[in-house]
Protein backbone atom coordinates (compact mmCIF):
# COMPACT_ATOMS: atom_id res chain seq x y z
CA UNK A 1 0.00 0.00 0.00
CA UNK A 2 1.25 3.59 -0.86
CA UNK A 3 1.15 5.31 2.53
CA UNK A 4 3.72 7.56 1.30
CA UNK A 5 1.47 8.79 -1.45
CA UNK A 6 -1.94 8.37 0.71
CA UNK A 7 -0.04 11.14 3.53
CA UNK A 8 0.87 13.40 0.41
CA UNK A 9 -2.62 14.15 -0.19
CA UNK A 10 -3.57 14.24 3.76
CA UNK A 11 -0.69 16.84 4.33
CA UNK A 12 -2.63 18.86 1.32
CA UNK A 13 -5.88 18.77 3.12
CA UNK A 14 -4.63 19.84 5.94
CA UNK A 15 -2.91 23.23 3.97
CA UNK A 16 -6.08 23.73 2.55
CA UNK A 17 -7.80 23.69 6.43
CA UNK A 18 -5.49 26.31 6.91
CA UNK A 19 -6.88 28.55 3.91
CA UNK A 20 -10.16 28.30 5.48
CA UNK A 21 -9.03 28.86 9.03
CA UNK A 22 -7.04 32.48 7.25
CA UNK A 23 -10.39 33.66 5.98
CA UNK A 24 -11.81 32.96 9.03
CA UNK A 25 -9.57 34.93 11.12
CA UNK A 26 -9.98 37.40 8.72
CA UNK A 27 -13.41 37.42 9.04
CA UNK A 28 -13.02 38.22 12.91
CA UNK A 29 -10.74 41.21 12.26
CA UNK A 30 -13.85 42.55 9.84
CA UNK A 31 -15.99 42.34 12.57
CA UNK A 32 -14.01 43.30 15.54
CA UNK A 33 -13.97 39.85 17.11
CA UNK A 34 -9.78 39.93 17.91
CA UNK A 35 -10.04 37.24 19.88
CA UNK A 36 -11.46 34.36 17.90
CA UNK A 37 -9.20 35.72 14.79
CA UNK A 38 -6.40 34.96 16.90
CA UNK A 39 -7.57 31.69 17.35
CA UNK A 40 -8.09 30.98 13.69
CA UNK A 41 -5.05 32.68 13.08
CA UNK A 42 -2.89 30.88 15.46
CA UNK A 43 -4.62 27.49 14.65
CA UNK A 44 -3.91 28.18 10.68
CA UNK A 45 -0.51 28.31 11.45
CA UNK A 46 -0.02 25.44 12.99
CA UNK A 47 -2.06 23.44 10.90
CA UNK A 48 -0.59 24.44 7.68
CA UNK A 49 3.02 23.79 9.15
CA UNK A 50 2.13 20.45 10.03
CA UNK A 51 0.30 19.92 6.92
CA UNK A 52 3.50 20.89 5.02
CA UNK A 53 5.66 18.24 6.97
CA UNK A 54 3.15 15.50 5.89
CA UNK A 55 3.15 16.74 2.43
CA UNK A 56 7.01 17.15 2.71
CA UNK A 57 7.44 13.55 3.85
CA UNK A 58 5.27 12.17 0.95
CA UNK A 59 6.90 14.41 -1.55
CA UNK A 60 8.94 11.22 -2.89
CA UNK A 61 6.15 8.90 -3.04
CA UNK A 62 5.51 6.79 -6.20
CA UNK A 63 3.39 8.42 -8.64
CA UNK A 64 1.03 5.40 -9.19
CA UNK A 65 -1.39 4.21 -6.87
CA UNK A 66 -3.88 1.42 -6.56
CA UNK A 67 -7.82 1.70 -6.18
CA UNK A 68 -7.06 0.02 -2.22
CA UNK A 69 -4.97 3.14 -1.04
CA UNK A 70 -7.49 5.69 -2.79
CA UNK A 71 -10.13 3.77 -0.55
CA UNK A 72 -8.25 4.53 2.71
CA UNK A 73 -7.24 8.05 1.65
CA UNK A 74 -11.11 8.61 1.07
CA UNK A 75 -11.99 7.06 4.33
CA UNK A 76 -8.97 8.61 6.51
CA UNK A 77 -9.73 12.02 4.62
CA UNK A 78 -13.36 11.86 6.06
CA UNK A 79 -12.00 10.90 9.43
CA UNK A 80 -9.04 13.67 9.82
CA UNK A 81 -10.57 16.61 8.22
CA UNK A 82 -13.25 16.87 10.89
CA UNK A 83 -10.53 16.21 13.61
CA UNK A 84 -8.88 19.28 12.53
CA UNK A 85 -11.90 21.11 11.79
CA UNK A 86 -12.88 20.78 15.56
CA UNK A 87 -10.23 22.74 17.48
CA UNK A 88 -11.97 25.90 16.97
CA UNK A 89 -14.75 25.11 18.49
CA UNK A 90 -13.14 23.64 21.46
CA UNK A 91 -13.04 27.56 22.67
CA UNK A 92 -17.12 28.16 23.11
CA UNK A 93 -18.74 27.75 25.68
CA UNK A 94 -21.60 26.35 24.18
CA UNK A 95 -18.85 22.83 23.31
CA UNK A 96 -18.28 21.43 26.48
CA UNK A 97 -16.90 18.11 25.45
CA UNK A 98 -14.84 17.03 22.03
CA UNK A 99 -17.39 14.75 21.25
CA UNK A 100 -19.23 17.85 20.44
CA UNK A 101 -17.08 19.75 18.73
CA UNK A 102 -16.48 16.91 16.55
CA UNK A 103 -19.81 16.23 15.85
CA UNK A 104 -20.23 20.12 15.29
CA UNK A 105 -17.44 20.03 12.41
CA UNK A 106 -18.33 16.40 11.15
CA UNK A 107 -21.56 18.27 10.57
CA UNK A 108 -20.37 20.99 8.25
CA UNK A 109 -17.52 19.03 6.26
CA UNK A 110 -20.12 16.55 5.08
CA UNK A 111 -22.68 18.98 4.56
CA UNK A 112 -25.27 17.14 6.71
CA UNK A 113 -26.40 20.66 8.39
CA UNK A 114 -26.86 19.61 12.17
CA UNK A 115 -25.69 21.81 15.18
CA UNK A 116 -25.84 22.33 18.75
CA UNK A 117 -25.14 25.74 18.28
CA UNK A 118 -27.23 29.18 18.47
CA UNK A 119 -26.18 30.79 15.58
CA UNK A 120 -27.53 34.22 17.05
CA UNK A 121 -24.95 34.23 19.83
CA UNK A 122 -21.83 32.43 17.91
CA UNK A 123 -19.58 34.65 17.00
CA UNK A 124 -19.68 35.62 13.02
CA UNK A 125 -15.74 33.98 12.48
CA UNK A 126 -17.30 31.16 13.47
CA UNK A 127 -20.39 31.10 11.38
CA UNK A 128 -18.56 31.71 8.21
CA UNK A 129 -15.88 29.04 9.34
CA UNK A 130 -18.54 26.02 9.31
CA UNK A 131 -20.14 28.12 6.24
CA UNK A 132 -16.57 27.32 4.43
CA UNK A 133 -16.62 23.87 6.23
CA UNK A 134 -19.76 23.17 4.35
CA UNK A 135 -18.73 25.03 0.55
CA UNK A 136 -15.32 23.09 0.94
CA UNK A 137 -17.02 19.65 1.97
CA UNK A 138 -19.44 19.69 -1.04
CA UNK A 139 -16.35 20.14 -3.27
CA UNK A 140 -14.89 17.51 -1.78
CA UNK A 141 -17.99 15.79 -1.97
CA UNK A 142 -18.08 15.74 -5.84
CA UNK A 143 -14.69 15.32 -6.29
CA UNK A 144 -14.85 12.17 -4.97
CA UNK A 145 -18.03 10.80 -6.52
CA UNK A 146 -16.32 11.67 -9.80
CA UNK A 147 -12.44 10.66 -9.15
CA UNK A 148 -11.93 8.13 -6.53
CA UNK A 149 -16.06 6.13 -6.06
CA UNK A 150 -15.87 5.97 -10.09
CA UNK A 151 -11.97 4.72 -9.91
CA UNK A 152 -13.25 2.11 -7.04
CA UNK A 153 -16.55 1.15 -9.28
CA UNK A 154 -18.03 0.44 -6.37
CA UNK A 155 -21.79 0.95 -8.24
CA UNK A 156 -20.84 -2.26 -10.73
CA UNK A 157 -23.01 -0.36 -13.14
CA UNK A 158 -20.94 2.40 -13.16
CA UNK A 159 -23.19 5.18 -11.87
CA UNK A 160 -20.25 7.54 -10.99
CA UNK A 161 -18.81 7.72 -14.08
CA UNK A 162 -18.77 10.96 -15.80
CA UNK A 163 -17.00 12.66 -18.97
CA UNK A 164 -15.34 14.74 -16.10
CA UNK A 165 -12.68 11.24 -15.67
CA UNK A 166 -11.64 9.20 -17.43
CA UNK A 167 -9.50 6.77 -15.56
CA UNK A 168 -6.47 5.83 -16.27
CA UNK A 169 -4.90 2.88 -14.09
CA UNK A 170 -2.39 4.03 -11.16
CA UNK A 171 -3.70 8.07 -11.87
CA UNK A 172 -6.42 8.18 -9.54
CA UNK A 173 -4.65 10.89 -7.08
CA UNK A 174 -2.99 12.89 -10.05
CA UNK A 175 -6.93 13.95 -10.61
CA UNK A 176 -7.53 14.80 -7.68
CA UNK A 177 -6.47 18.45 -8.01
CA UNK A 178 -7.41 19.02 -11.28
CA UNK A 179 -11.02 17.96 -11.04
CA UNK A 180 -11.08 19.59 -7.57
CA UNK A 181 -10.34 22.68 -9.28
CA UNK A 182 -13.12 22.58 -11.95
CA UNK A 183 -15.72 21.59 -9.35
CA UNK A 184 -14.51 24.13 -6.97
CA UNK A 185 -14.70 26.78 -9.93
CA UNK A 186 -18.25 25.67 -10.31
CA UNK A 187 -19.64 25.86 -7.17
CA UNK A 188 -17.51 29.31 -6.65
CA UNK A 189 -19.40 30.88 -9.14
CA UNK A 190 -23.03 29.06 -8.27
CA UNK A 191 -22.65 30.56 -4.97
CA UNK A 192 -21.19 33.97 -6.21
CA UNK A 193 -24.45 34.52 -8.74
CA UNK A 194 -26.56 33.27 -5.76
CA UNK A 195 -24.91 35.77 -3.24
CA UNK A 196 -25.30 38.65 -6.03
CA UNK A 197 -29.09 37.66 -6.32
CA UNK A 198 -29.53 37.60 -2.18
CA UNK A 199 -28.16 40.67 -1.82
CA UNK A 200 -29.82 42.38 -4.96
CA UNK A 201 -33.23 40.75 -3.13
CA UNK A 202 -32.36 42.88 0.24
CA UNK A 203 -30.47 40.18 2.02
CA UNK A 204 -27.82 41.16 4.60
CA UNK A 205 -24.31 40.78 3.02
CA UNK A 206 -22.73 38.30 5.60
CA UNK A 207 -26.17 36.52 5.53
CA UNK A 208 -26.18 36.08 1.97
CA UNK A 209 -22.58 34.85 1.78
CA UNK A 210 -22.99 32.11 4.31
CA UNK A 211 -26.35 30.83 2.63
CA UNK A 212 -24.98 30.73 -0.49
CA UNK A 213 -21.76 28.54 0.50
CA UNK A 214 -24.40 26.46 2.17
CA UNK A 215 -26.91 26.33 -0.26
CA UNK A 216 -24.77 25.08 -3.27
CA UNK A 217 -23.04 22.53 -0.80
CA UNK A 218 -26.75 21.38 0.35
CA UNK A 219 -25.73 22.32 3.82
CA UNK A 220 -28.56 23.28 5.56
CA UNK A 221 -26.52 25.72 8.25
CA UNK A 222 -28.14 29.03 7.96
CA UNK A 223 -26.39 32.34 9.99
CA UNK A 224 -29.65 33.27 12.18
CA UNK A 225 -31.70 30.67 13.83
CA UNK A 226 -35.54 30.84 13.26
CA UNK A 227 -36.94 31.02 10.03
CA UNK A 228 -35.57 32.35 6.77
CA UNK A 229 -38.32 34.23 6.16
CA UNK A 230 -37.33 37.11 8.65
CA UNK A 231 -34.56 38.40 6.57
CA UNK A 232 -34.91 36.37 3.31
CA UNK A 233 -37.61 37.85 0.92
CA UNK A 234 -39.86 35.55 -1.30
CA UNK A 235 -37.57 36.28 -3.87
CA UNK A 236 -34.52 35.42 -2.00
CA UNK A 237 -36.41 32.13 -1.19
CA UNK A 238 -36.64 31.21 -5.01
CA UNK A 239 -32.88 31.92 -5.27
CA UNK A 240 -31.61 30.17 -3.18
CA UNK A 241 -33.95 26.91 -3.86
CA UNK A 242 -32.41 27.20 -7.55
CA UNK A 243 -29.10 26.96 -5.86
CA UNK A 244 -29.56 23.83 -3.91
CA UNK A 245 -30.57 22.02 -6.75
CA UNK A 246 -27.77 22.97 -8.58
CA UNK A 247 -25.95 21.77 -5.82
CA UNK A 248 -28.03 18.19 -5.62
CA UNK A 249 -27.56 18.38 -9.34
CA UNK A 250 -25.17 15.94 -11.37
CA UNK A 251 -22.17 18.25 -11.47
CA UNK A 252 -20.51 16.69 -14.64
CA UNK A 253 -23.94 17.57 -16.72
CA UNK A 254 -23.13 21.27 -15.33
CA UNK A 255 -19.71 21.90 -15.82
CA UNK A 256 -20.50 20.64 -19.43
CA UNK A 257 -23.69 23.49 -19.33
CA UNK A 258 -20.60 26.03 -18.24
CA UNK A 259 -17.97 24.39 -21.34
CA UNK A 260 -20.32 24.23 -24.05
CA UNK A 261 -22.60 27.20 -23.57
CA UNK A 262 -24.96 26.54 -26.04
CA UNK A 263 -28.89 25.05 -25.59
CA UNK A 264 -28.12 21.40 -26.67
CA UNK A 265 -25.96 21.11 -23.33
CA UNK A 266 -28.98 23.58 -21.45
CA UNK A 267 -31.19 21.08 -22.92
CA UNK A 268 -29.40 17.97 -21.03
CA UNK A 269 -29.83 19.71 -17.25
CA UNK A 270 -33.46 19.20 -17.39
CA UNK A 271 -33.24 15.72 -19.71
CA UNK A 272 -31.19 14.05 -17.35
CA UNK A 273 -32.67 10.91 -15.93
CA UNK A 274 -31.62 12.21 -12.63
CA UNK A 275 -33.00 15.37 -12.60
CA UNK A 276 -35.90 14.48 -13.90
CA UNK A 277 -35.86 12.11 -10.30
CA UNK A 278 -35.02 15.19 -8.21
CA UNK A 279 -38.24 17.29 -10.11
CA UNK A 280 -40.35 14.10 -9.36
CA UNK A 281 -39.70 14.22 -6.11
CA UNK A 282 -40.13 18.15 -5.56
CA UNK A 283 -43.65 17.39 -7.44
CA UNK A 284 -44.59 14.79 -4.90
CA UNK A 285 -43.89 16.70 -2.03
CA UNK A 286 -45.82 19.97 -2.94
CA UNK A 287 -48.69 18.03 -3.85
CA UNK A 288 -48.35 16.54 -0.40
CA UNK A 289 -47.50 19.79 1.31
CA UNK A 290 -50.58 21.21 -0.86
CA UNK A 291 -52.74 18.67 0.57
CA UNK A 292 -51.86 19.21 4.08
CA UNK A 293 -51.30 23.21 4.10
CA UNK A 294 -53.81 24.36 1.59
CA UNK A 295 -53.24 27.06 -1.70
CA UNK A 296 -52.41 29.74 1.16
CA UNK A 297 -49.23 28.47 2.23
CA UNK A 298 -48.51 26.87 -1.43
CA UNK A 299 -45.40 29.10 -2.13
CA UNK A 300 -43.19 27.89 0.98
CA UNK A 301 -44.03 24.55 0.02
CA UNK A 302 -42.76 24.85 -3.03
CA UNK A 303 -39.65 26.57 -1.77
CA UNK A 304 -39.25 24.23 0.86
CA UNK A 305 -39.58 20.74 -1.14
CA UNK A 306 -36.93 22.80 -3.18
CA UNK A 307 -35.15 22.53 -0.15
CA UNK A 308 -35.85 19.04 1.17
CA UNK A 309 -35.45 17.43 -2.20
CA UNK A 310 -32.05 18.65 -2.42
CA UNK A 311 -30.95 17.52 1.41
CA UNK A 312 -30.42 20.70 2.08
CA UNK A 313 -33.20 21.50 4.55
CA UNK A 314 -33.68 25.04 5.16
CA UNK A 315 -36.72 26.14 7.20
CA UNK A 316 -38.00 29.32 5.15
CA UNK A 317 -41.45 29.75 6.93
CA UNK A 318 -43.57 28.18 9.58
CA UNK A 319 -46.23 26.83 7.89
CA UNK A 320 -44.80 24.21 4.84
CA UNK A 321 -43.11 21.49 4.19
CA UNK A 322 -42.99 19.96 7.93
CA UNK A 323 -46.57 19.60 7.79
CA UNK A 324 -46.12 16.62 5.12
CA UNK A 325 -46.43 13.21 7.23
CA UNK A 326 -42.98 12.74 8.78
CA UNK A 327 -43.11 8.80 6.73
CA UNK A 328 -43.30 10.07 3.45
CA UNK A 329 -40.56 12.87 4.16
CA UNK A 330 -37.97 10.69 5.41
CA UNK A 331 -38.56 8.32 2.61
CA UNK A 332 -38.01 10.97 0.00
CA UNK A 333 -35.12 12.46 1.92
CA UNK A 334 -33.48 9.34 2.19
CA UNK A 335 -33.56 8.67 -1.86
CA UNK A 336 -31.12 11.83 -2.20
CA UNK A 337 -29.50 13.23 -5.14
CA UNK A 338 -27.63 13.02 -8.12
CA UNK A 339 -24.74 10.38 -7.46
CA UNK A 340 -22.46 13.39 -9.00
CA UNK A 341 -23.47 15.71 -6.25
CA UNK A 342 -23.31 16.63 -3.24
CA UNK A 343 -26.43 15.87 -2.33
CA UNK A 344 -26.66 12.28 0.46
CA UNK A 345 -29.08 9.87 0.55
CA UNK A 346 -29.38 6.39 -1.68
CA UNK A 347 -28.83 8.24 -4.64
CA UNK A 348 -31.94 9.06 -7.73
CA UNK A 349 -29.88 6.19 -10.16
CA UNK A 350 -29.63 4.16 -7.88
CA UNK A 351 -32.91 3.97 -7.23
CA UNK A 352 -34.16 3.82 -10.78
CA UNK A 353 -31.76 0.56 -10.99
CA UNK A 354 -33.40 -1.26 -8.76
CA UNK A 355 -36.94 -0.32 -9.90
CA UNK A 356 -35.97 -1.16 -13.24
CA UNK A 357 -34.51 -4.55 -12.39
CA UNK A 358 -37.29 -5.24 -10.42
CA UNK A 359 -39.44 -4.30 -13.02
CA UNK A 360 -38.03 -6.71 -15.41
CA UNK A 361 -37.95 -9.70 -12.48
CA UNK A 362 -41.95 -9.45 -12.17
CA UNK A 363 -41.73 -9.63 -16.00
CA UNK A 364 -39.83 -12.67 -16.13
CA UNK A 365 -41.91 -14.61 -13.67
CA UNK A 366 -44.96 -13.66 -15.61
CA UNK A 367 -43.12 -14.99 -18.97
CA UNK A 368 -40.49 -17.32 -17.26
CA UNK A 369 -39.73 -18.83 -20.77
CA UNK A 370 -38.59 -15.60 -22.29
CA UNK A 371 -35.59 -14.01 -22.39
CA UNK A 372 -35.59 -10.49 -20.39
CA UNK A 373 -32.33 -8.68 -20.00
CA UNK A 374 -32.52 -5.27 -18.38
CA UNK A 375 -32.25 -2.41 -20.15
CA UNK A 376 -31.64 1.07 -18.89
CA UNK A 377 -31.18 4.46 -20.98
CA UNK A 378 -30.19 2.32 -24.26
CA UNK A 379 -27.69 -0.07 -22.73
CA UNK A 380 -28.06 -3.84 -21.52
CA UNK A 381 -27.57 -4.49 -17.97
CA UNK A 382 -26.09 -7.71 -16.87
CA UNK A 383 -27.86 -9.37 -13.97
CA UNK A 384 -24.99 -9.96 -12.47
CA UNK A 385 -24.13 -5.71 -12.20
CA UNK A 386 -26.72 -5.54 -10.16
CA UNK A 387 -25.26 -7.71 -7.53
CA UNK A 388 -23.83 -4.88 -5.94
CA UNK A 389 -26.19 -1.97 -5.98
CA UNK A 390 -28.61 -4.84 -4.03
CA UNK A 391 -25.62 -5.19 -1.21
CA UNK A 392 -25.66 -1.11 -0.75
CA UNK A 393 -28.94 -0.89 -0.42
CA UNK A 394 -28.92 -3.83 2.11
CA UNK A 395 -26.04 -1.88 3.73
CA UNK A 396 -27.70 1.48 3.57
CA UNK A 397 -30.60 -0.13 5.33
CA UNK A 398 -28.56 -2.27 8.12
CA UNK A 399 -26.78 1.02 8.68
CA UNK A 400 -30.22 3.07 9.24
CA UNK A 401 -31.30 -0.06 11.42
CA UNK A 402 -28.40 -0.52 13.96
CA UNK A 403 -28.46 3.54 13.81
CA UNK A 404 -31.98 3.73 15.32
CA UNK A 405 -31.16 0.91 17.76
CA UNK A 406 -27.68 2.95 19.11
CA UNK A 407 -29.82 6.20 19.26
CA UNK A 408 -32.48 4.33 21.16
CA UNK A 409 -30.10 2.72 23.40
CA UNK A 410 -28.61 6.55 23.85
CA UNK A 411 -31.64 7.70 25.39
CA UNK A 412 -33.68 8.64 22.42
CA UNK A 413 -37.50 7.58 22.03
CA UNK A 414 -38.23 5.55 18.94
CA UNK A 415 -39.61 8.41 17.05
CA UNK A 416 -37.04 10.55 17.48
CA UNK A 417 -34.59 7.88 17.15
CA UNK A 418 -36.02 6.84 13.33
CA UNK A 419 -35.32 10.76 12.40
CA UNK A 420 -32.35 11.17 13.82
CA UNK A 421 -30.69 8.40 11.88
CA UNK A 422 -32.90 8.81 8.50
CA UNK A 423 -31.07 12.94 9.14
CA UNK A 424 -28.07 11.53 9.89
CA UNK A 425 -27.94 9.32 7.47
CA UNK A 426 -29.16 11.04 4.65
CA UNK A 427 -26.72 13.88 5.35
CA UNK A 428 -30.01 15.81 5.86
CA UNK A 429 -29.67 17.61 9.53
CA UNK A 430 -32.80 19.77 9.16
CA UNK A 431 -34.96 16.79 8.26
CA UNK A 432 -35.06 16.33 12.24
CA UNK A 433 -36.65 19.73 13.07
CA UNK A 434 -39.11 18.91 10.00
CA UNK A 435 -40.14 15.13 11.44
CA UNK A 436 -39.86 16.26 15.12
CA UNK A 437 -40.41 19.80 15.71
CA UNK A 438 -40.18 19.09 19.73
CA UNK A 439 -36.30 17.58 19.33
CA UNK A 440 -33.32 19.62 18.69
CA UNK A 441 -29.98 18.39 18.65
CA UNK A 442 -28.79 21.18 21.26
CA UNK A 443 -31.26 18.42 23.63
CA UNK A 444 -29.44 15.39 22.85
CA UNK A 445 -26.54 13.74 25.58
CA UNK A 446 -22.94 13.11 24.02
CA UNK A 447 -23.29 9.32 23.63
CA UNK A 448 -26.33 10.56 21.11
CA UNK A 449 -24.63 13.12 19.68
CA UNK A 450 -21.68 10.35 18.66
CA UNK A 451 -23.54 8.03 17.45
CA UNK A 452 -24.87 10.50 14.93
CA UNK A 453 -21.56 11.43 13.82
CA UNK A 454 -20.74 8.23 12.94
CA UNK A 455 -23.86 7.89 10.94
CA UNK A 456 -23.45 10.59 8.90
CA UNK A 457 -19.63 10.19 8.13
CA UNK A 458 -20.58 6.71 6.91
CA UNK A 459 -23.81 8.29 4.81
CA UNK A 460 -20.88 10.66 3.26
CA UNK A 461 -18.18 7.92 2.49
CA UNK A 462 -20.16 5.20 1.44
CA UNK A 463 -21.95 2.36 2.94
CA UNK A 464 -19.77 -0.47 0.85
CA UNK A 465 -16.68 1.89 0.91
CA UNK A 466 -17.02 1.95 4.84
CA UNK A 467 -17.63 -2.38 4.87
CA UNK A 468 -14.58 -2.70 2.77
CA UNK A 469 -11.98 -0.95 4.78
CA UNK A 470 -13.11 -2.63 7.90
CA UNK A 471 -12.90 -5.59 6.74
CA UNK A 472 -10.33 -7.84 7.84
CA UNK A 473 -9.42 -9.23 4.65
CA UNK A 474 -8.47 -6.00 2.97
CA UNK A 475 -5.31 -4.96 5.33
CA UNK A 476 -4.14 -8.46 4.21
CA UNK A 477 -1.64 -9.19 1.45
């Protein structure tokens, strides 16, 4: 295994916490908060110094690498990022133990949107700080989906594959960067158009800049607590729904919308099979939310399953999208987003695999002397592809299963036990607030607290990728 070349990349992650951690501090100086840029400040330095030893040591490391050690970088990036991430908020108040604070930065870097925190009396270096947690973790996010899950094939059928990579064997790190750079170039300037809208709609500047690094990362964090309503006009609302399904959107279909420029690749965003999942869904849940609200609250519903469709879970008025029965919402929310996204959940494809192989099952038995192979968007499906997308969905659902069970055991009832761990899970943290208005994370003991952390780090790296690496027979030779 290339440790060498698997620390090369973890010494760069840790140099780009840094970056974040300078624009935080920065952040406190514009606001007069000296003390908490002094923290960044400090903590950037030593960060990036010790990021630049790691990289330092691994600068000699072969240049070729095997789909094993980009599994364990992907899982090891997952679990160190966060661990770094944390030491900030070791200094509030509000974190008493590191549990928390890890949970707290776990939160933001996979974009799952959960907090313990009151963003009204957190100081703003610290807002934008899990606001760049959240833009940076969504790059990360799709970077990953596209380089390393599509170098791994962990789908079988190939569902990560995009015209982004093309992989060539022993290359998968070389990509890294320069796909990270076109998605990060993407998302900068989704979230800079959505920021110029917010503020054009009468947004507050600092408000507008950390919704739209969470909205195009499908965070969920917002910089006030309460609704969005009170400083987001109806407008505003539209924007920033637009900009959370760009983010839940297959990001290899939009960087080609941003290459080409012309209407033939416009055309594709709303013909993609995915998309065209992600609009289902929306459609369900305002004709749900319609049926339980009425035509008077019919605009935040439609804003809201905006927001719910997309994981991203912002609360933009009182009266919406929670009213949907909590069943249906955590069965949507759990189906997710594009698989090129960084939406959570099952994944839309996915999905639409299974359907479709189930689909052509029920056929067969009804016919059982014909020959049915699956087909799916023009190409035949081998039965035996399928093989695996049946094991993560078994996984995805053991996961949610021994989830509920550890939250129960934690102190939880079983109600708010099943939403915590569809939330977790689904890298949806607002989905709890929605299901079970009376239960707030800021209520929940540490043992609960952890056990949600790990369920959302292993909704963000992968059911099967997770089962692999733990497995005994992979550290074997």
């Amino acid at each position: 295994m290339a440790y060498s070349r698997i620390f090369l990349w973890l010494g760069y992650a840790l140099v780009s916490c840094a970056v974040l951690m300078l624009l935080s501090a920065l952040c406190g100086l514009v606001f007069r908060e000296f003390a908490q840029a002094s923290l960044f400040f400090t903590l950037a330095c030593i960060v990036g110094i010790v990021g630049l030893i790691i990289a330092f040591i691994g600068q000699n490391a072969p240049t070729h690498e095997n789909t094993r050690d980009a599994l364990v970088f992907l899982v090891f990036f997952w679990l160190l990022v966060p661990l770094i991430a944390c030491l900030p908020y070791l200094s509030l108040p509000e974190v008493p133990t590191f549990a928390v604070a890890y949970f707290e930065a776990a939160s933001a870097t996979t974009t799952t949107g959960a907090s313990v925190l009151n963003p009204d009396t957190t100081p703003k270096s610290f807002l934008l700080w899990r606001s760049l947690l959240q833009w940076s973790g969504g790059v990360m996010v799709a970077t990953f989906a596209v380089v390393i899950l599509a170098a791994l094939n962990l789908t079988g059928i190939g569902e990560h594959r995009s015209a982004l990579f093309t992989l060539r064997k022993g290359e998968i790190f070389s990509r890294l960067l320069g796909i990270g750079r076109l998605i990060a170039l993407l998302y900068t300037l989704i979230a800079f158009i959505c920021f110029s809208f917010l503020i054009i709609s009468g947004t507050p500047a600092f408000e507008a800049l950390c919704l739209a690094l969470s909205a195009i990362s499908t965070g969920g964090l917002a910089p006030r607590s309460g609704l969005l309503a009170d400083y987001v006009s109806g407008f505003g609302g539209l924007v920033l729904a637009v900009t959370c399904l760009f983010g839940a959107a297959n990001v290899s279909v939009l960087w080609d919308v941003l290459r080409r420029r012309n209407a033939m690749a416009l055309r594709e965003v709303f013909l993609n099979i995915e998309h065209r999942g992600i609009f289902a869904i929306i459609i369900i849940l305002i004709v749900a939310g319609f049926l339980s609200t009425g035509a008077a609250h019919l605009y935040t519903v439609v804003v809201e399953a905006a927001f719910m469709a997309s994981s991203t879970g912002f609360d933009y008025h009182v009266i919406g999208i929670d009213m949907v029965p909590a069943a249906l919402l955590i069965a949507l929310v759990l189906i997710g987003g594009s698989a090129l996204s960084t939406a959570g959940g099952l994944k839309i494809i996915r999905m639409l695999l299974l359907f479709r192989h189930l689909r052509t099952d029920l056929d067969r038995m009804s016919h059982p002397s014909r020959v049915m192979p699956v087909k799916f968007q023009g190409r035949t499906i081998d039965d035996k592809a399928f093989l695996s997308i049946w094991m993560y969905f078994f996984g995805y659902t053991l996961v949610f299963a021994l989830g509920i069970a550890a939250l129960g055991a934690s102190g939880l009832e079983f109600t708010q036990a099943v939403s915590a761990a569809a939330s977790a899970l689904s890298n949806t943290g607002p989905l709890l607030a929605a299901t079970n208005p009376e239960t707030s994370y800021g209520d929940m003991n540490v043992l609960s607290l952890s056990v949600l952390t790990v369920i959302m780090l292993v909704g963000r790296i992968e059911v099967l990728a997770v089962f692999a690496v733990v497995a005994p027979s992979f550290w074997r030779n």
